[in-house]
Protein backbone atom coordinates (compact mmCIF):
# COMPACT_ATOMS: atom_id res chain seq x y z
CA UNK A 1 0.00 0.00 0.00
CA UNK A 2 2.76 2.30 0.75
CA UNK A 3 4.18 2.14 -2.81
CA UNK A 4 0.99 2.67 -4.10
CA UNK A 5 0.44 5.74 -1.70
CA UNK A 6 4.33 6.82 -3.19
CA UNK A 7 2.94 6.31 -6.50
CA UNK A 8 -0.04 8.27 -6.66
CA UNK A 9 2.10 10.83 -5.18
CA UNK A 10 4.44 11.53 -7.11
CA UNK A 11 1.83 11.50 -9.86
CA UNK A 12 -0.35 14.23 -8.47
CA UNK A 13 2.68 16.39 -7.78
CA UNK A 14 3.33 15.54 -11.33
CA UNK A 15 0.22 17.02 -12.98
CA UNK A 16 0.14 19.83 -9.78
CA UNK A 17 -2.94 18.87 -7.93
CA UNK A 18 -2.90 17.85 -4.51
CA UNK A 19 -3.75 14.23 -3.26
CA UNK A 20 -6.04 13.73 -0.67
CA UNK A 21 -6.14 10.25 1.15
CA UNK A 22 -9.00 9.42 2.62
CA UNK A 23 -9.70 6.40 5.45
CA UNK A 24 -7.65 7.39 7.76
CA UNK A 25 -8.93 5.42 10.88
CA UNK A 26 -6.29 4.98 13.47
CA UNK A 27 -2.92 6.52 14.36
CA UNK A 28 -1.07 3.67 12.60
CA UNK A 29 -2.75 5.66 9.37
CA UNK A 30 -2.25 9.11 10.28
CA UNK A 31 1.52 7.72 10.95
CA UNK A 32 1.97 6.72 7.51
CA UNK A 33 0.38 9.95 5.98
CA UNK A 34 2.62 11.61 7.98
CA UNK A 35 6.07 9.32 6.75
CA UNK A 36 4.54 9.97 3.28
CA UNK A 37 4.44 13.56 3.40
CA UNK A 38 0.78 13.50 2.32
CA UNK A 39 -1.21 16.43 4.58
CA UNK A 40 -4.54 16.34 3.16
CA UNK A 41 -6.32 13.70 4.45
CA UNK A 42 -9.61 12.43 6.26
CA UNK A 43 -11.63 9.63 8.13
CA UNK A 44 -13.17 8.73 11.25
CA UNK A 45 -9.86 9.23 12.92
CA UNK A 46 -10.25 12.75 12.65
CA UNK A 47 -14.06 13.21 13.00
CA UNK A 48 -15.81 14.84 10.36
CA UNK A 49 -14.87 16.36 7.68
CA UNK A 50 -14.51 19.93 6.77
CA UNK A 51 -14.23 21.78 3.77
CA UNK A 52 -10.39 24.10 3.47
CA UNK A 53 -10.49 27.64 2.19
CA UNK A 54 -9.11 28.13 -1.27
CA UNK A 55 -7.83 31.00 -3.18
CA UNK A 56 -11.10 32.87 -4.86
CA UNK A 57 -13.64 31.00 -2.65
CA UNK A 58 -16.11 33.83 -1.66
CA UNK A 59 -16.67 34.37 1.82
CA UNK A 60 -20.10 32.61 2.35
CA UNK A 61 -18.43 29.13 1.69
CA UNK A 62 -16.82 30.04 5.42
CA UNK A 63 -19.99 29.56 7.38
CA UNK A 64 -20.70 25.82 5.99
């Protein structure tokens, strides 16, 4: 799994968009993110989900 992880990666960094692994469900997993460099993640390990403020998102999107 972890060379698949490195894999997919390296391809998003390729094409510049950002990889988001989702799943996480223990530390074991957040671990691994973290040895993998990949920061954008979720899963029940972190509760739910929330959306992340991008460049040109109007300010109403803050509030959901």
């Amino acid at each position: 799994m972890r060379e698949k992880l490195r894999a997919w990666k390296g391809i998003s960094g390729e094409y510049g968009q950002r990889l988001i692994l989702e799943g996480i469900e223990d530390f074991e997993d957040d671990e691994i993110s973290n040895k993998l460099g990949i920061n954008f993640r979720q899963g029940y390990y972190y509760g739910r989900s929330e959306l992340l403020p991008l460049i040109g998102d109007s300010n109403e999107m803050k509030n959901v």
